[in-house]
Protein backbone atom coordinates (compact mmCIF):
# COMPACT_ATOMS: atom_id res chain seq x y z
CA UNK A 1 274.72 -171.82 -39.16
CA UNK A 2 276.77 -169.77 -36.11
CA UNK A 3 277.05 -172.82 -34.18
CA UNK A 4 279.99 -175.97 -34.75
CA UNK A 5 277.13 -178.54 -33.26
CA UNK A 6 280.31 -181.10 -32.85
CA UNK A 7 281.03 -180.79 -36.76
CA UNK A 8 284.29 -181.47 -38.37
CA UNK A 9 286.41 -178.73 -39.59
CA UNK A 10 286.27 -179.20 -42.86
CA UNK A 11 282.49 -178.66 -42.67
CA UNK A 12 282.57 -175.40 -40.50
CA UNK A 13 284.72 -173.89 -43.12
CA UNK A 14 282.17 -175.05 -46.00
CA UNK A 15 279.01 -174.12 -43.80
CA UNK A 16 280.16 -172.25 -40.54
CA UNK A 17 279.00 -168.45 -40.17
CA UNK A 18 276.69 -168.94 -42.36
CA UNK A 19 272.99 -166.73 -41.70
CA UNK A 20 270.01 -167.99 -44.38
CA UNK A 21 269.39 -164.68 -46.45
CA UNK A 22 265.83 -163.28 -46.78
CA UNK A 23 265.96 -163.92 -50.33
CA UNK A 24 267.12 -167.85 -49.58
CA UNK A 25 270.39 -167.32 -51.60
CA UNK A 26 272.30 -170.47 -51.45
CA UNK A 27 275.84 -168.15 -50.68
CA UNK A 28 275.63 -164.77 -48.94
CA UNK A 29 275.42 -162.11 -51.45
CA UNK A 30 277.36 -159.20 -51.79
CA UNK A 31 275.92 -156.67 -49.52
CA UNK A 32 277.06 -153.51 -51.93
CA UNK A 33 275.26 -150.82 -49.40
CA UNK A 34 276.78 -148.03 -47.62
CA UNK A 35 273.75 -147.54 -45.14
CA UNK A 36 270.73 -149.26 -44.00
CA UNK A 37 266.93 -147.93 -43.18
CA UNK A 38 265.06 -148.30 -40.22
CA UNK A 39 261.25 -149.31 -39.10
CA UNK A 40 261.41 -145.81 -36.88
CA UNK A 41 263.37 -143.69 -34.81
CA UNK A 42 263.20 -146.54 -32.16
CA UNK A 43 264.46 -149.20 -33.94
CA UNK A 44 267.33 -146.90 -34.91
CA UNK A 45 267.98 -146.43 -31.46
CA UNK A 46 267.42 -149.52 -29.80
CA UNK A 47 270.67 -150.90 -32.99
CA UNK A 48 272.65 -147.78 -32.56
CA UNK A 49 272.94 -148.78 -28.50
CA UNK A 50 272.96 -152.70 -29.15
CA UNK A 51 270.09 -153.49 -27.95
CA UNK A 52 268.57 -154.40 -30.83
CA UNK A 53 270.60 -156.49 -33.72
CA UNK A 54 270.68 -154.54 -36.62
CA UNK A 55 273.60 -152.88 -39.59
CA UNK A 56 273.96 -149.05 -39.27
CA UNK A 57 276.68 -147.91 -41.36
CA UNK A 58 278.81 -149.97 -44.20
CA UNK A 59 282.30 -149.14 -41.91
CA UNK A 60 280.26 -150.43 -39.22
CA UNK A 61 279.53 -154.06 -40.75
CA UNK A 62 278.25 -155.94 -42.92
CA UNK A 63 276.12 -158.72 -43.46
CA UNK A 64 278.71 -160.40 -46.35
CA UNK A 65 281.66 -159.27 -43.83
CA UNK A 66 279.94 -160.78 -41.26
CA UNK A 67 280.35 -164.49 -42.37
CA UNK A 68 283.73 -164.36 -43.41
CA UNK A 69 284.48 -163.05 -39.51
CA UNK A 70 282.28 -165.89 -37.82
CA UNK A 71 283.65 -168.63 -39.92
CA UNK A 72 287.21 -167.91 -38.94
CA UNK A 73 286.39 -167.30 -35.42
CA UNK A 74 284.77 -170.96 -35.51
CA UNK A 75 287.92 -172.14 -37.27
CA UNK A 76 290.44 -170.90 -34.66
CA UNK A 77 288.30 -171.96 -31.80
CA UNK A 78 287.53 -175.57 -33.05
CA UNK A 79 287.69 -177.98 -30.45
CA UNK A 80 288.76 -175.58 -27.86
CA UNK A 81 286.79 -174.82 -24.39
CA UNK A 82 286.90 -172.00 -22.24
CA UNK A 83 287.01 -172.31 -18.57
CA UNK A 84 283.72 -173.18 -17.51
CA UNK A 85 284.20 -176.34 -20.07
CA UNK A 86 281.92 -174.86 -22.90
CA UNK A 87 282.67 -173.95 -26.91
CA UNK A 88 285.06 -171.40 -26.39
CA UNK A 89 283.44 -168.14 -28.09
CA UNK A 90 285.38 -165.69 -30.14
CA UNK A 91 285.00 -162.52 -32.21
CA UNK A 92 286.61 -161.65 -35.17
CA UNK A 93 286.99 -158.54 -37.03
CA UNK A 94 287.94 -158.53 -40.58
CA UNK A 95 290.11 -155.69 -41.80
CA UNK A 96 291.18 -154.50 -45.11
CA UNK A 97 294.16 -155.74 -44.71
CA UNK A 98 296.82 -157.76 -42.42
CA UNK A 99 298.37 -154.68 -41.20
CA UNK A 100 295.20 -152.50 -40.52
CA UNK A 101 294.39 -155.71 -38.03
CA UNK A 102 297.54 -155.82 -36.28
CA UNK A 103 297.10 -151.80 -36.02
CA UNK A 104 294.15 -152.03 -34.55
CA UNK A 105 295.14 -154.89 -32.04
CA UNK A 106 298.45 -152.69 -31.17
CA UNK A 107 296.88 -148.90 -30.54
CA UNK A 108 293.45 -150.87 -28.90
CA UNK A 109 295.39 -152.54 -26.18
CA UNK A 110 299.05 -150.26 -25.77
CA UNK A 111 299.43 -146.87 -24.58
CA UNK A 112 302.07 -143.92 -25.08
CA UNK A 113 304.35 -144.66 -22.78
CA UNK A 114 304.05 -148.81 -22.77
CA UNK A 115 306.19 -150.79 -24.47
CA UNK A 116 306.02 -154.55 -26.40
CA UNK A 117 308.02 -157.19 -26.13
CA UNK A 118 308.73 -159.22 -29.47
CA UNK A 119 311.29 -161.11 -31.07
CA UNK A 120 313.87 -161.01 -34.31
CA UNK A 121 312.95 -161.85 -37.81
CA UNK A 122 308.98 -160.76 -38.11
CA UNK A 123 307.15 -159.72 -41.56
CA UNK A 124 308.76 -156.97 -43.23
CA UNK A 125 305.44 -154.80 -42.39
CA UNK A 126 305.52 -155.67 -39.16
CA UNK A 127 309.34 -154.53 -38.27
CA UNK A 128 308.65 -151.28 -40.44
CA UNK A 129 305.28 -151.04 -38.06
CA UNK A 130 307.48 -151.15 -34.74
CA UNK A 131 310.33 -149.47 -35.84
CA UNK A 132 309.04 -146.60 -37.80
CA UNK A 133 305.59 -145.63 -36.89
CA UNK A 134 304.97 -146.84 -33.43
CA UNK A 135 307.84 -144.97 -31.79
CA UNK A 136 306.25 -141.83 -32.90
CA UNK A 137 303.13 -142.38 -30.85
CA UNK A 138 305.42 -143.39 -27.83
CA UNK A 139 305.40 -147.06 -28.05
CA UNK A 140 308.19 -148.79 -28.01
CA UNK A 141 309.52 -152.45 -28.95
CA UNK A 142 311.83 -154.80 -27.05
CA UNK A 143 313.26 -157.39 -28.99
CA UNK A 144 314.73 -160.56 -27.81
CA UNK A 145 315.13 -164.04 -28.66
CA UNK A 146 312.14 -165.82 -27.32
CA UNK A 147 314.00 -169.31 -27.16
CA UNK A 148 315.69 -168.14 -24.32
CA UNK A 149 313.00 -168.03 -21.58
CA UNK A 150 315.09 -166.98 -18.69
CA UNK A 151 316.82 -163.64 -20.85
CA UNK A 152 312.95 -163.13 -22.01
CA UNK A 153 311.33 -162.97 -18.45
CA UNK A 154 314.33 -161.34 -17.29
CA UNK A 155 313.89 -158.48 -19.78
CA UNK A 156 310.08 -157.89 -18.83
CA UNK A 157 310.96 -157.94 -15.10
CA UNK A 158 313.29 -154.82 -15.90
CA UNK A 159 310.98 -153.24 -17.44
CA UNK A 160 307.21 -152.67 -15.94
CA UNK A 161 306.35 -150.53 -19.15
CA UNK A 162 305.97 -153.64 -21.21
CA UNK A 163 302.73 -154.67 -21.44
CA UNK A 164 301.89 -156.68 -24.20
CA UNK A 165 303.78 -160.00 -26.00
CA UNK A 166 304.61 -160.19 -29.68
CA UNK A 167 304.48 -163.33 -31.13
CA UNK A 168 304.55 -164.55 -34.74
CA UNK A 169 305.02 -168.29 -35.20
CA UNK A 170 306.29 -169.62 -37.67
CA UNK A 171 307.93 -166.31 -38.63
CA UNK A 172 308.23 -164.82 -41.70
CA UNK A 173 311.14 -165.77 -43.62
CA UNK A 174 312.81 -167.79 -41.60
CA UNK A 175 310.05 -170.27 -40.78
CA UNK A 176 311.98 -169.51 -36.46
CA UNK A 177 309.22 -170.76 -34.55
CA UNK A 178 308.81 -170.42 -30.96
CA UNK A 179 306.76 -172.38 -27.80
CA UNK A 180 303.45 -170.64 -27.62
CA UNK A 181 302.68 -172.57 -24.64
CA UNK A 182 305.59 -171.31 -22.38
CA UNK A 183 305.79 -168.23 -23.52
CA UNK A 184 302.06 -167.38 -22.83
CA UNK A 185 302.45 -168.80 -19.50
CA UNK A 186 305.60 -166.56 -18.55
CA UNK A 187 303.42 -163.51 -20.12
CA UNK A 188 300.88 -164.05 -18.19
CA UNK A 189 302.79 -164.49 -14.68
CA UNK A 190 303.61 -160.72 -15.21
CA UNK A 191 299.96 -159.63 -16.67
CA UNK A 192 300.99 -158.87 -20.43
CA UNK A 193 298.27 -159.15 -22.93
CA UNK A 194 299.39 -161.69 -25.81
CA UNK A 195 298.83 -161.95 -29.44
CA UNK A 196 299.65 -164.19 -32.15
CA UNK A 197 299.97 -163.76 -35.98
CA UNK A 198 298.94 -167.02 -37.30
CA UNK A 199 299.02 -166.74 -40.67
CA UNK A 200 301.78 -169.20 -41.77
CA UNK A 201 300.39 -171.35 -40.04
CA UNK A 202 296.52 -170.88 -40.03
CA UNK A 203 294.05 -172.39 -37.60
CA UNK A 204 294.26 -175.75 -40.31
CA UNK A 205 298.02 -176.29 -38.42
CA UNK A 206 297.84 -174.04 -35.31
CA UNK A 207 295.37 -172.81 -32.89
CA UNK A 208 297.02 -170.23 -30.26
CA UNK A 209 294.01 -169.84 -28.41
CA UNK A 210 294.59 -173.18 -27.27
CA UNK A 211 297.52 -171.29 -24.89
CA UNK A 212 295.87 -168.55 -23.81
CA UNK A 213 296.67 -166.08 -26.21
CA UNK A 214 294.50 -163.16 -25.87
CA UNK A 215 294.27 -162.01 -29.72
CA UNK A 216 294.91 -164.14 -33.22
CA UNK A 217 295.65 -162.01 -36.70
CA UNK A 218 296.05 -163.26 -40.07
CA UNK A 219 296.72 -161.82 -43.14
CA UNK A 220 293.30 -163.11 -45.02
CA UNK A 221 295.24 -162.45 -48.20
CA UNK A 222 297.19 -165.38 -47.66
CA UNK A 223 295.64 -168.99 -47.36
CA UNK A 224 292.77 -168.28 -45.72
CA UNK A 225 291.75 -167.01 -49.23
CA UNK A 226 294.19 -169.05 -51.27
CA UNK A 227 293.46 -167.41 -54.71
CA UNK A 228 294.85 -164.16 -54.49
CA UNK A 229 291.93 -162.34 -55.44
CA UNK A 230 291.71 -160.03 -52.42
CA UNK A 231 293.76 -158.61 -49.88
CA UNK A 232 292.46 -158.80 -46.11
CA UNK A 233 293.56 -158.93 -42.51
CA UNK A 234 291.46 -160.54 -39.43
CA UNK A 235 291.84 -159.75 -35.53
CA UNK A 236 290.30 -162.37 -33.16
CA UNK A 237 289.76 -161.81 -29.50
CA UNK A 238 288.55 -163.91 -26.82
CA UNK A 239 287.32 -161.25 -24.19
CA UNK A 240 284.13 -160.40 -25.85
CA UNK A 241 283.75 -157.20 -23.67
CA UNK A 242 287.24 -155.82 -25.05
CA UNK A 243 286.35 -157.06 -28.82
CA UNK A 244 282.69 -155.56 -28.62
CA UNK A 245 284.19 -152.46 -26.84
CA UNK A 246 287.86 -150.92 -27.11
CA UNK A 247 288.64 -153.38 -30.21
CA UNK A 248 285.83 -152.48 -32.23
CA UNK A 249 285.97 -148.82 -31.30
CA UNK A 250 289.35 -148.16 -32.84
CA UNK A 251 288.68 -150.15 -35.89
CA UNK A 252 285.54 -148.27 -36.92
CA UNK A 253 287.73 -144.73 -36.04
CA UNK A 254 290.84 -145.83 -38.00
CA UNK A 255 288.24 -146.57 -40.93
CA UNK A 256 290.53 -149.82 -41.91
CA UNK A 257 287.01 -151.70 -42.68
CA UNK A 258 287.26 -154.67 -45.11
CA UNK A 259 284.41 -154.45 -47.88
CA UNK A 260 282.30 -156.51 -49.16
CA UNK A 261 283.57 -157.88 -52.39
CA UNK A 262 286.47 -159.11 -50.66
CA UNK A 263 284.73 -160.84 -47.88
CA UNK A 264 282.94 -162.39 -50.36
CA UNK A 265 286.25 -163.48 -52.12
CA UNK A 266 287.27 -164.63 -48.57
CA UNK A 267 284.46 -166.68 -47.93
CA UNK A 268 284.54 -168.39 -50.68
CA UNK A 269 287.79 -169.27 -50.90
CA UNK A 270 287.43 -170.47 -47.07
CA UNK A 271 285.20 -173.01 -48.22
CA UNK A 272 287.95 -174.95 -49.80
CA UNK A 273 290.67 -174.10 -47.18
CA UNK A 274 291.01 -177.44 -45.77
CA UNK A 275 291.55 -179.37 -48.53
CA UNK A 276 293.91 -176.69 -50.54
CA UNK A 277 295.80 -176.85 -47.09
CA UNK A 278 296.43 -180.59 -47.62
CA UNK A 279 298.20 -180.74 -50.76
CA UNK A 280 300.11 -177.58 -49.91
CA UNK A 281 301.38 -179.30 -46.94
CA UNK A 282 301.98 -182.46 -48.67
CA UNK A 283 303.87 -180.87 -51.63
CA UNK A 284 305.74 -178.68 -49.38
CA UNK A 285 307.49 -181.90 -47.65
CA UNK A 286 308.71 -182.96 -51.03
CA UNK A 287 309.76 -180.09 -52.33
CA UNK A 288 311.85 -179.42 -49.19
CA UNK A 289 313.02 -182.69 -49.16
CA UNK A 290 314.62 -182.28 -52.40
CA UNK A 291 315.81 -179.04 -51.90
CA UNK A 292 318.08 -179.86 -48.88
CA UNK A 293 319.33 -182.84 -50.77
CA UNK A 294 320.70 -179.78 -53.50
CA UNK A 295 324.31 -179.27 -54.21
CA UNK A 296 323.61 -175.62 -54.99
CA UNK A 297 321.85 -174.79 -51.48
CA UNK A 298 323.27 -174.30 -48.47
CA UNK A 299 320.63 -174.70 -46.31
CA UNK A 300 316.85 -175.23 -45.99
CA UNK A 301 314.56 -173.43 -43.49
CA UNK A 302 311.79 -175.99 -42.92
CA UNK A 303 309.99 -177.24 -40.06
CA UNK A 304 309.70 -180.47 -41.23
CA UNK A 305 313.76 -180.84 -41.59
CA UNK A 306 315.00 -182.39 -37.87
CA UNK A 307 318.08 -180.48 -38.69
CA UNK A 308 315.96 -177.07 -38.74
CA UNK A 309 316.18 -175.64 -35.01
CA UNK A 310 312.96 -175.09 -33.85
CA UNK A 311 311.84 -178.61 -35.32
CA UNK A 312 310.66 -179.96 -31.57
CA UNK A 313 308.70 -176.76 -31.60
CA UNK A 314 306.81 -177.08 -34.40
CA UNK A 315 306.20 -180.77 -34.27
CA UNK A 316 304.96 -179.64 -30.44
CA UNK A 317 302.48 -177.15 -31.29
CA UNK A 318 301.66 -177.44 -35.24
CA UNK A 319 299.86 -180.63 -36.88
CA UNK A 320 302.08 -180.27 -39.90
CA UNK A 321 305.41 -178.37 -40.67
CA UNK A 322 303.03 -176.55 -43.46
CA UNK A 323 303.37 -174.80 -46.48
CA UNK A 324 306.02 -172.73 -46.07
CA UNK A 325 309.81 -172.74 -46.76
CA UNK A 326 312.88 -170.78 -46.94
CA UNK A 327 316.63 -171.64 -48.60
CA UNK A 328 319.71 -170.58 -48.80
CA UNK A 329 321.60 -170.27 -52.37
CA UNK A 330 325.27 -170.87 -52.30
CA UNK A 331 326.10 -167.96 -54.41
CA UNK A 332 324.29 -165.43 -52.11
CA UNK A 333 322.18 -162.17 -53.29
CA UNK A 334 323.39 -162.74 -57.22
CA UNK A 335 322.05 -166.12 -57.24
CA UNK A 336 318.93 -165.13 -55.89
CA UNK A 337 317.80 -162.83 -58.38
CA UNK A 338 319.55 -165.66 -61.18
CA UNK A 339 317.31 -168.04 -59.37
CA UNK A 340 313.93 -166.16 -59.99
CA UNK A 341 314.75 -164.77 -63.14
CA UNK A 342 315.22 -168.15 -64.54
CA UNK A 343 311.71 -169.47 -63.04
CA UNK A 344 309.42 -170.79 -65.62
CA UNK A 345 306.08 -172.52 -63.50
CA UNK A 346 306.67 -170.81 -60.27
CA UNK A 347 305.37 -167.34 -60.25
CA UNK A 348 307.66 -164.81 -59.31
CA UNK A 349 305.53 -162.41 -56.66
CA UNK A 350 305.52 -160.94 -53.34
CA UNK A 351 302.22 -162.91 -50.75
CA UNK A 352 301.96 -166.20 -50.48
CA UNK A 353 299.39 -168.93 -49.84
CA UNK A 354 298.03 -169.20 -53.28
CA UNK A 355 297.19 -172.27 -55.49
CA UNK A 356 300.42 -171.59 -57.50
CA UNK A 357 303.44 -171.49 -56.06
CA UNK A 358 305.04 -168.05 -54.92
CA UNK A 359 308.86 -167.45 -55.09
CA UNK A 360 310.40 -164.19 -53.40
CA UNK A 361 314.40 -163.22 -52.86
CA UNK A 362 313.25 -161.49 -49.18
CA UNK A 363 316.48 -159.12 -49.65
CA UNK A 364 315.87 -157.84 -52.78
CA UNK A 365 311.87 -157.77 -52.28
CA UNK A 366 309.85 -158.11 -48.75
CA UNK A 367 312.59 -156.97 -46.43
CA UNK A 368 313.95 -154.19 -48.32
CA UNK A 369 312.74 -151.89 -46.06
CA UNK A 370 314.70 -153.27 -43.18
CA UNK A 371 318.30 -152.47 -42.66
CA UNK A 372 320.95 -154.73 -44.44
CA UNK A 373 322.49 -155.45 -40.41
CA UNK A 374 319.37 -156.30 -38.88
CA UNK A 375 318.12 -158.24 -41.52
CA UNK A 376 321.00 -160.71 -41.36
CA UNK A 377 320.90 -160.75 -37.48
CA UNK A 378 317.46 -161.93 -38.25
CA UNK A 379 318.41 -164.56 -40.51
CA UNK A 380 317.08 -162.85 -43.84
CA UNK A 381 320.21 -163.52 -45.40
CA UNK A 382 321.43 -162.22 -48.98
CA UNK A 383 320.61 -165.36 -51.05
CA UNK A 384 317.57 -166.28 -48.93
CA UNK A 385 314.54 -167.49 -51.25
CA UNK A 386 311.24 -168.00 -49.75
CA UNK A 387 308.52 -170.37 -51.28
CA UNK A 388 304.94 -170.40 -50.67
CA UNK A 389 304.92 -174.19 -52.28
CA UNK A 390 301.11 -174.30 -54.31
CA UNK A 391 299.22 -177.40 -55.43
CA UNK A 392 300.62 -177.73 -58.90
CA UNK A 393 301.57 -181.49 -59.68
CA UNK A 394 304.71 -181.82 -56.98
CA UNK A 395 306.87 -183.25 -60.08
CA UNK A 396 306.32 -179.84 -62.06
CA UNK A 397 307.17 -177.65 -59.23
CA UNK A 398 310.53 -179.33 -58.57
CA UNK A 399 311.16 -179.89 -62.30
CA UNK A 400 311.31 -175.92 -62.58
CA UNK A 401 313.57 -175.85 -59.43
CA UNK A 402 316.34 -178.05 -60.90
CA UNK A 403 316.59 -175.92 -64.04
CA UNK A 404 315.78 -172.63 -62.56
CA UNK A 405 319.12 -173.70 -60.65
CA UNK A 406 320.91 -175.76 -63.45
């Protein structure tokens, strides 16, 4: 099934993507082939140029990768039309992890010499991406704070090199969100290419395509799995010619292909995403709830909280504050690691969108690569904890909070 044929969402991510095998396998199978045979030289040729459908090479693609990269590209684009009023059409390409997609994204669309414009408190990976890899190829990173619109189109008029936008909404620990809407529409009054990484959020809460945005990521590890049996990392596109040309070019020469086992994973864990996304949501609400009513916390960083900043923005643009939350411990960095040594349900791991919940002390952990200055600029503070609240019985995750803290 490639087409949505006015289905619900919950249905394109049990049966969307999906091609009926030779063999009439009920699921895809695992496609465990490095190389594929041809009827004769001209059938090689004719799939080699694209005129012809056809696999050629295992780094190439993949049957089994295949349907995990339509089905999300269904997912983000459900409901939305392109300009002429018809399904808008994207194309997705699944990497082997988060990071290889944004890589890909970055060196497919920015030059030596160009320069992106992004804002404070992104995923560890990310920062460590911009700040210690991407200068050495001559691309530079502008950061500002993307709440202020006049500063941001200010700094882009000052500087012509910039040609591409950074966003990642909600962001990574701090659950900072910012207007997709606006800030697409100032980025694209000065001709900067924009991408998104939606994985907090995930196409179940968010769809930046709806703005304009020219490119979506996701870590696939995250909920888009939900089980934690595979790591993964997605780039969608919605100029075909760029995601069947330049895009797919540099992935196949950086070699960061995704495999088949893990699309597999990917897939099937997709086909439960909407209603894993539910109770995480719904236990998430509670959980923060209870948490900012805490004598030991200071503060809670949740987008369902009016007294969280960016709470207009997320109510704006997202269907649900999500999954996802951050605190503040009163006793700063020691009380963080007390905290998640003294953990008995909630797992104690870097990721996040599992079943069970996740708990990380970002300072100690995921943002240890990034300096102790710029870090708390960010908001990453010492005693920050981050939760990636699971589907557990809501009463048993909060039980372990109040003695993990008593």
């Amino acid at each position: 099934m490639t087409e949505q044929d006015n289905l619900g969402f919950d249905t394109v991510c049990v049966h969307g993507g999906h091609q009926e095998d030779g063999h009439r396998a009920h699921l895809t199978p695992i496609y465990a082939t490095s190389t594929y045979t041809y009827d004769s030289v001209e059938q090689a040729v004719n799939i080699f140029k694209g005129d012809e459908k056809g696999y050629i090479y295992g780094r190439f693609g993949n049957p089994t990768i295949n349907e995990a990269e339509d089905k999300i590209a269904m997912m983000e684009a459900y409901g939305l039309k392109d300009s002429q009023g018809n399904q808008l059409q994207l194309k997705a390409i699944l990497h082997a992890s988060g990071m290889g997609a944004i890589t890909t994204m970055v060196l497919a669309n920015v030059k030596a010499g160009e320069k992106i414009i992004t804002h404070q408190s992104l995923y560890g990976g990310t920062q460590e991406l911009i700040d210690k890899v991407l200068p050495g190829l001559g691309i530079e990173t502008i950061i500002v704070d993307f709440h202020d619109l006049a500063k941001t189109e200010e700094a882009i008029k000052a500087d012509k090199s910039i040609s591409m936008m950074y966003v990642e909404t909600p962001a990574n620990p701090t659950l900072q969100c910012v207007d997709l809407e606006a800030l697409t529409a100032l980025a694209k009054q000065h001709g900067l290419t924009v991408c998104a990484d939606n994985t907090f959020a995930t196409p179940y809460l968010q769809q930046p395509f709806k703005y304009d945005v020219d490119f979506v990521m996701h870590s696939t590890t995250k909920f888009l799995n939900g089980h934690g049996t595979a790591v993964g990392g997605i780039v969608i596109g919605r100029d075909l010619e760029k995601m069947n040309g330049i895009v797919t070019k540099t992935h196949r020469l950086l070699g960061g292909n995704s495999n088949a086992f893990e699309a597999y994973l990917l897939t099937n864990g997709l086909r439960t995403f909407s209603l894993r996304m539910e109770r995480h949501c719904g236990n998430a609400e509670k959980v923060a709830t209870y948490l900012n009513e805490h004598a030991a916390v200071s503060w809670v960083n949740y987008l369902g909280l009016e007294s969280h900043p960016d709470y207009a923005i997320g109510k704006k643009q997202m269907k649900h504050p999500g999954a996802m939350l951050s605190f503040e411990l009163k006793g700063g960095f020691d009380a963080g690691v007390k905290f998640i040594n003294s953990l008995k349900l909630c797992t104690s791991a870097v990721s996040l969108g599992t079943c069970d919940t996740l708990v990380v002390h970002a300072a100690s952990t995921t943002h240890v690569g990034v300096p102790r200055d710029k870090r708390v600029e960010y908001g990453i503070t010492d005693g920050l904890i981050r939760m990636s609240v699971g589907i557990e019985n809501v009463e048993d995750i909060i039980a372990d909070i109040e003695q993990a803290l008593s």
